[in-house]
Protein backbone atom coordinates (compact mmCIF):
# COMPACT_ATOMS: atom_id res chain seq x y z
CA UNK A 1 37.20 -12.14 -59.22
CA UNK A 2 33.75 -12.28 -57.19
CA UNK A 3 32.23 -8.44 -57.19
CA UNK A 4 32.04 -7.30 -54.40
CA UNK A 5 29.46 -6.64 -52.22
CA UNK A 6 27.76 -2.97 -51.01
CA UNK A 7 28.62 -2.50 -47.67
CA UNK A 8 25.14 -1.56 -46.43
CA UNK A 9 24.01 -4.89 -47.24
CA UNK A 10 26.72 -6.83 -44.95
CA UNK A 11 25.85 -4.01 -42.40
CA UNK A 12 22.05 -5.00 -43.12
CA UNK A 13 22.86 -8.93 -42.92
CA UNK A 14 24.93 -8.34 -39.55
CA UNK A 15 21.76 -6.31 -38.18
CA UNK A 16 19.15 -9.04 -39.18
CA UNK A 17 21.36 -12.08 -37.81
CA UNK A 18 21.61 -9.92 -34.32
CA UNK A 19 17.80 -9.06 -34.38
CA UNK A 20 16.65 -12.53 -34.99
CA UNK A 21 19.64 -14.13 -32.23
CA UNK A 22 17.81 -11.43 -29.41
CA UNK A 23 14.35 -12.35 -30.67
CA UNK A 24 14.80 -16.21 -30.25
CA UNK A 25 16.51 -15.23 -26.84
CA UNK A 26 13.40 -13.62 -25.69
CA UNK A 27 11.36 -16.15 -26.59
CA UNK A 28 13.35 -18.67 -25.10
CA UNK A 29 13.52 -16.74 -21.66
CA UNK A 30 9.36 -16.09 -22.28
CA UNK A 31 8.56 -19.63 -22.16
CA UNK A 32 11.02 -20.54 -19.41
CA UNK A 33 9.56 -18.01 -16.99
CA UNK A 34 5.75 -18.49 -18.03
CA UNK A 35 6.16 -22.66 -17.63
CA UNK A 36 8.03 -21.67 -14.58
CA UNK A 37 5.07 -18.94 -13.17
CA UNK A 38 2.85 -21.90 -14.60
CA UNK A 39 4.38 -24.48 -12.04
CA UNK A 40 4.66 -22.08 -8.88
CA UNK A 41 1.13 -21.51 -9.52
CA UNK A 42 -0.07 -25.04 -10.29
CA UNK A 43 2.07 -26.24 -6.43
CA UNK A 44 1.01 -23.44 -4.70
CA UNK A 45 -2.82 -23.64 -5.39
CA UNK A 46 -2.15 -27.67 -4.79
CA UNK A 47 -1.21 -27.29 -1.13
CA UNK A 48 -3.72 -24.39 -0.73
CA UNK A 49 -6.18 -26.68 -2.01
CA UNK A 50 -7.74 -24.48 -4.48
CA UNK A 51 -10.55 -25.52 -6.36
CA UNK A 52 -12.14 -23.93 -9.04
CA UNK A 53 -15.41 -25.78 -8.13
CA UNK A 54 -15.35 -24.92 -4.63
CA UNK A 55 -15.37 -21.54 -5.11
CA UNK A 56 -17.92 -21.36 -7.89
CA UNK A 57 -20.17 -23.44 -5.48
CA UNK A 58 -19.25 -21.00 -2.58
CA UNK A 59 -19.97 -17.93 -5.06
CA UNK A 60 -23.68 -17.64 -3.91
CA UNK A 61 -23.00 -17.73 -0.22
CA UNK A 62 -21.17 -14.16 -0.59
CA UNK A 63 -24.09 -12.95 -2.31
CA UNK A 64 -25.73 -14.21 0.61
CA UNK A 65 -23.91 -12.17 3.08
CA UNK A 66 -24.06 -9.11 1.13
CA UNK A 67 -27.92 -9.30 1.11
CA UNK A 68 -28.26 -9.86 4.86
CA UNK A 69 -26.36 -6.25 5.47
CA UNK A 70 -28.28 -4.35 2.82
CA UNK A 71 -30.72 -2.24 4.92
CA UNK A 72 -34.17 -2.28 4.64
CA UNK A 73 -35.53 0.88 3.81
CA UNK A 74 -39.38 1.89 2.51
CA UNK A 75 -39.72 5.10 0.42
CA UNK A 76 -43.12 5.78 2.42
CA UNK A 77 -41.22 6.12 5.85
CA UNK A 78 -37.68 7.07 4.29
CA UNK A 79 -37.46 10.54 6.34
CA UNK A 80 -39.11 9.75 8.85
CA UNK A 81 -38.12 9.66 13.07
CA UNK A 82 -35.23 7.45 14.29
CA UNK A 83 -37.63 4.96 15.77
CA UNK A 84 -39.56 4.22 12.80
CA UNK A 85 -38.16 1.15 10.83
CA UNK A 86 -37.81 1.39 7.11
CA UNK A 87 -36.33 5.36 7.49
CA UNK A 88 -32.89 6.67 6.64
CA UNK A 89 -32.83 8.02 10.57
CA UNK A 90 -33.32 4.06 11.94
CA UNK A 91 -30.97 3.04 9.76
CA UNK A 92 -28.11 5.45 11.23
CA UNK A 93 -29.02 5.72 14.41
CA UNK A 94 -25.85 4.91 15.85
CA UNK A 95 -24.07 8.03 13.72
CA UNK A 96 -23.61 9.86 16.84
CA UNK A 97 -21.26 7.04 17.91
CA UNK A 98 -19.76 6.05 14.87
CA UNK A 99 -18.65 9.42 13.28
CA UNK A 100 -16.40 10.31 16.06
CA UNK A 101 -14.52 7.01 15.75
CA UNK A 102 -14.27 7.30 12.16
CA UNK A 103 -13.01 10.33 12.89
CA UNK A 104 -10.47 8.70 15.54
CA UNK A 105 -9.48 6.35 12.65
CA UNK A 106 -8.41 9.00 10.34
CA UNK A 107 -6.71 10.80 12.85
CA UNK A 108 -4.43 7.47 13.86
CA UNK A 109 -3.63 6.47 10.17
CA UNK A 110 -2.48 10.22 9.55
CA UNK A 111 -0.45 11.11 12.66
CA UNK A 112 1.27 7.43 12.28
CA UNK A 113 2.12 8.04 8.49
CA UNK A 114 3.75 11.32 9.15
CA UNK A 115 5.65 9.87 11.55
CA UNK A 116 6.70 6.66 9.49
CA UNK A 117 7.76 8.84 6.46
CA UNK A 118 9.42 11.57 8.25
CA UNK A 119 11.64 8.51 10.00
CA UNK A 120 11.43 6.51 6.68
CA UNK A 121 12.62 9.37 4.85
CA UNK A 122 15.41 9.52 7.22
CA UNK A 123 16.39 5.91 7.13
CA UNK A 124 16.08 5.39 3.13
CA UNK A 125 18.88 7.28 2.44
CA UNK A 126 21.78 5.49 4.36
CA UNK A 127 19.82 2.32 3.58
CA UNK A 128 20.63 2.73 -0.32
CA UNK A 129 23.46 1.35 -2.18
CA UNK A 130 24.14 4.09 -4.24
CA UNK A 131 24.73 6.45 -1.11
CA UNK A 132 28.04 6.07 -0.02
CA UNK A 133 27.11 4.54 3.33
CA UNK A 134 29.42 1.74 5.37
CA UNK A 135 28.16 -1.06 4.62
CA UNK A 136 27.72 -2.44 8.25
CA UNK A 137 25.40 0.74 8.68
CA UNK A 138 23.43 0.05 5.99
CA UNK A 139 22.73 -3.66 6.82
CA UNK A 140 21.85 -2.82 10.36
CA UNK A 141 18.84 -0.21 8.89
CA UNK A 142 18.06 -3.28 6.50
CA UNK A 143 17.31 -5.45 8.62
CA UNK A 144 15.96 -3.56 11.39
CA UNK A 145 13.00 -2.59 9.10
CA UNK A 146 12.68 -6.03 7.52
CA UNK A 147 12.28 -6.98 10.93
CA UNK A 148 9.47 -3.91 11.50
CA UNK A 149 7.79 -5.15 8.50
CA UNK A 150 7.77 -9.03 9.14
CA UNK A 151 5.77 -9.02 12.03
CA UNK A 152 2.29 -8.94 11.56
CA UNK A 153 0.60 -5.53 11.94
CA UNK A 154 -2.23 -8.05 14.29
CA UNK A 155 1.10 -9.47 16.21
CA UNK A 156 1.95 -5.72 17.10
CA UNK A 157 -1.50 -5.08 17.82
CA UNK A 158 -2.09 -8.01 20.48
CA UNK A 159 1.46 -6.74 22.03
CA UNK A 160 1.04 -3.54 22.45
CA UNK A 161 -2.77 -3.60 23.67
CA UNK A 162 -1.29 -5.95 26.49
CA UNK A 163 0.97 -3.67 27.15
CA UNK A 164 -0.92 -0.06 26.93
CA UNK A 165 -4.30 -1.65 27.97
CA UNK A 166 -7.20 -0.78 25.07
CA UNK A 167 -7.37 2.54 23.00
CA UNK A 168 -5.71 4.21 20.03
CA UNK A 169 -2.12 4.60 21.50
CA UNK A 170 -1.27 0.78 20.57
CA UNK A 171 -3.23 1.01 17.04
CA UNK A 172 -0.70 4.23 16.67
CA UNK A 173 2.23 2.22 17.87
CA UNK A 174 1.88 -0.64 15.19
CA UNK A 175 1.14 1.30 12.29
CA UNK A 176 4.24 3.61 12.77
CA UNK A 177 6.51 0.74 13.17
CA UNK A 178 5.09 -1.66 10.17
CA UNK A 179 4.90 1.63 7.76
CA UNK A 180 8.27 2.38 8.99
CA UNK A 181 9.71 -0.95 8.28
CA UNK A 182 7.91 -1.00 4.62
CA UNK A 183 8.21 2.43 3.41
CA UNK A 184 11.94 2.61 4.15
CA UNK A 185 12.16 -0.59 1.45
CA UNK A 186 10.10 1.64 -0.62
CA UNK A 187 11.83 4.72 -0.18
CA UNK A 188 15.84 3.01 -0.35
CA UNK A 189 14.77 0.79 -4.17
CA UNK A 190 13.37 4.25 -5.47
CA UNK A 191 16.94 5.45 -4.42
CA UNK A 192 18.69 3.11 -5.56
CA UNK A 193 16.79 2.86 -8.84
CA UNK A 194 17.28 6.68 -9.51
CA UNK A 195 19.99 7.78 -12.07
CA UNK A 196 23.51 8.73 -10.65
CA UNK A 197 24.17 10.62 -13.44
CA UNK A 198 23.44 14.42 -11.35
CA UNK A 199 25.08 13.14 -8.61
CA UNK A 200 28.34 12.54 -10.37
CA UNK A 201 28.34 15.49 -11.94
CA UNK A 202 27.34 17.42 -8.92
CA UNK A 203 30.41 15.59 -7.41
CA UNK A 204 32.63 16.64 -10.34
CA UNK A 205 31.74 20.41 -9.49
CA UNK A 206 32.54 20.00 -6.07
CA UNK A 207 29.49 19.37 -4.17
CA UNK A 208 29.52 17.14 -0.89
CA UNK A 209 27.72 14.17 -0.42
CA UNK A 210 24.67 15.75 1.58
CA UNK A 211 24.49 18.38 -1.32
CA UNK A 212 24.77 15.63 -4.06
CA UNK A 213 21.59 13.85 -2.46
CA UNK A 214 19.88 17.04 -2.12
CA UNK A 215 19.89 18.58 -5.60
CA UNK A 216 20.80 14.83 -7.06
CA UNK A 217 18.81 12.34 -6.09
CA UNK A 218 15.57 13.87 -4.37
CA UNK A 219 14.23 15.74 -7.14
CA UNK A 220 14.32 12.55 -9.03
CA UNK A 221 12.47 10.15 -6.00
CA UNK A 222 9.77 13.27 -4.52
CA UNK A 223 7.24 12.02 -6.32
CA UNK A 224 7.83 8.76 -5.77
CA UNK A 225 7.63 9.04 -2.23
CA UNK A 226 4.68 11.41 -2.34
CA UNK A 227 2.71 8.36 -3.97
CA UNK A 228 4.54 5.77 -1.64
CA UNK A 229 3.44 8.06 1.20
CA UNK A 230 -0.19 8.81 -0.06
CA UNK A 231 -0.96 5.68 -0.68
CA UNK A 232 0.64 4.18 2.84
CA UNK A 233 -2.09 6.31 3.95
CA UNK A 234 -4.98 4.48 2.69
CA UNK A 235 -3.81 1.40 4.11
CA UNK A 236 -3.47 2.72 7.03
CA UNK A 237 -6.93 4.24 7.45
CA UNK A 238 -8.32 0.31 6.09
CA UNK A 239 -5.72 -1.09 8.78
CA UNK A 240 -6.88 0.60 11.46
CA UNK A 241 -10.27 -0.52 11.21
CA UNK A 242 -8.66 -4.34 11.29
CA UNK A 243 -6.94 -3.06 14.72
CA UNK A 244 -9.80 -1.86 16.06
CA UNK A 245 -10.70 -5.63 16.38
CA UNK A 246 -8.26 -6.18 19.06
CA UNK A 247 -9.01 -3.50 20.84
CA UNK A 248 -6.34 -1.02 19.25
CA UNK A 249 -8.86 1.51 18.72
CA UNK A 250 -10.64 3.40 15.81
CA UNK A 251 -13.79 2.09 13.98
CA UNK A 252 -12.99 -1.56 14.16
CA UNK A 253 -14.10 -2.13 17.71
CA UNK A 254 -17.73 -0.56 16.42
CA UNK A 255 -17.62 -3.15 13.12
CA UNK A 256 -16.79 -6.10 15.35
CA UNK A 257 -19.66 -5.37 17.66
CA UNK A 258 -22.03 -4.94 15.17
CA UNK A 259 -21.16 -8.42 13.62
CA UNK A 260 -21.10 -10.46 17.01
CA UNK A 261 -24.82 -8.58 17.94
CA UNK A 262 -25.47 -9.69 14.10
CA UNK A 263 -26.90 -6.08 13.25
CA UNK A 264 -25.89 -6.80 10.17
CA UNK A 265 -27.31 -3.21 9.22
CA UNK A 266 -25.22 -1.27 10.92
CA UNK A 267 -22.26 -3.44 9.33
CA UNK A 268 -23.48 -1.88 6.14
CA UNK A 269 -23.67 1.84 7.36
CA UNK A 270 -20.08 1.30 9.28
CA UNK A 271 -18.48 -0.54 5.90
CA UNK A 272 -20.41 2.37 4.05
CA UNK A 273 -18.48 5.61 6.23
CA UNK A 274 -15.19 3.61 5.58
CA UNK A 275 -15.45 3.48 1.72
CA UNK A 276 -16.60 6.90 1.69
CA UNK A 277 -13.55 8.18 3.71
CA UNK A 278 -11.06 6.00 1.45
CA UNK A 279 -12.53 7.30 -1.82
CA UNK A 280 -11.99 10.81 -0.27
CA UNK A 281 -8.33 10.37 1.03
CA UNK A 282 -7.32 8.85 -2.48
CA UNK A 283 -9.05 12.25 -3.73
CA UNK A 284 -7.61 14.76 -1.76
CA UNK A 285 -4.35 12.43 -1.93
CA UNK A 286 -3.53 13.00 -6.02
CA UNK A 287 -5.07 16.84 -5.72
CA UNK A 288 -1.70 16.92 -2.55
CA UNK A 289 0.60 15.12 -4.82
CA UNK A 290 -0.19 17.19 -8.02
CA UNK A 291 -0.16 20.48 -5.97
CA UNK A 292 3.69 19.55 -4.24
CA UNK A 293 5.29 17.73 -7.68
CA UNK A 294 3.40 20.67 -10.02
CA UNK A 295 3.27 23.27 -8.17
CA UNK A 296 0.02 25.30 -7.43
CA UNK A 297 -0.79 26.10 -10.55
């Protein structure tokens, strides 16, 4: 009779024959999905017409424009009077003007981002799967904001400036509806992707459906909207400026002057007061987040 075998070795063959079946599995799905990332890339930079040369050839030209708006400044007339060329006072002459519109700017990104989360907070909700909403309910709010989101932010711009004339009311108008239409995709996946586990067991204990979303699913998605939020505010501040182009307001109408009068120094101090602001609102943005998800201390 053949002795028989321990049974943690059988147990230890079974393990290793499972390990190596997932392991040539993964690499089997690695390579299909990299030569298949490989060949979207290869096609799309084909009818792009990408070229590697092209750009190293074009490389300098950048470097070109970036020297043009560097200001000119001289260390023996750096403090000196707003007419004297070479001084920190020349060079920001136009700070008078330009302050208050960066100021505009910041004001239109934040008043449209509270009002795109508050309504995208509202709308995530029924939009999720795991919610209990009708289905026909749900794919109306899905589509309506893939529909807010589609259209171009410039699209809304020209639209709306047509319609309101030129100012900030239009720039206002298309940021709520585009960071309506993509923060409610945001906020619905982060529902969706959040564990249903409390809710059930809310649910088991009797809770309704409003309380099972309450203490179920938004303490698990807060801080994902908080960063979803946060940073939706940053784009909007760099949006704006791109709205201001067509007349929608903010800072942007001041860049594009500046380039078509080709004071290309002023294009630096402008470009200079917008990545000051940014840096600050992604500053102030995770000190906000830690303070709500951590509490003050």
């Amino acid at each position: 009779m053949w002795p028989a075998f321990p049974r943690w070795l059988i147990v230890n063959n079974d393990f290793t024959r499972y390990y190596l079946d997932i392991r040539r599995k993964q690499k089997r799905d690695t390579l299909f999905w990299s030569l298949t990332l490989v060949a979207l890339y290869l096609g799309a930079g084909t009818l792009a017409e990408f070229n590697l040369y092209e750009v190293w050839v074009a490389i300098p030209h950048f470097f070109d424009y970036l020297t043009q708006i560097v200001p000119v400044l001289h260390w023996h007339v750096l403090f000196d009077d707003v007419h004297t060329k070479g001084s920190l006072h020349y060079w920001g002459y136009r700070l008078p003007i330009q302050l208050p519109l960066i100021w505009d700017t910041v004001q239109l990104a934040l008043a449209s981002t509270i009002i795109s989360v508050l309504i995208a907070s509202l709308l995530a909700f029924p939009a999720a799967a795991n919610t209990h909403t009708p289905a026909l309910l749900r794919l109306i709010i899905r589509t309506m904001v893939a529909f807010l989101r589609t259209m171009p932010e410039l699209a809304w711009a020209v639209m709306f400036v047509m319609a309101f004339g030129i100012g900030t009311f239009p720039g206002f108008l298309t940021l709520a509806l585009h960071t309506i239409g993509s923060l409610t995709k945001m906020f619905y996946e982060a529902l969706e992707s959040a564990s249903n586990q409390p809710v059930r067991g809310l649910s088991a204990c009797g809770a309704g459906t409003l309380q099972s979303m309450r203490f179920g699913l938004w303490p698990q998605v807060k801080p994902i909207f908080l960063s979803y939020s946060f940073m939706r505010l940053e784009i909007n501040f760099r949006l704006s400026t791109i709205l201001g182009l067509v007349g929608a307001g903010g800072i942007g109408q001041e860049l594009m002057t500046n380039i078509k009068l080709d004071q290309y120094d002023q294009v630096s101090m402008t470009l200079l007061q917008i990545i000051l602001v940014v840096a600050l609102l992604d500053a102030l943005s995770g000190k906000l987040r830690k303070w709500v998800v951590e509490g003050k201390n």
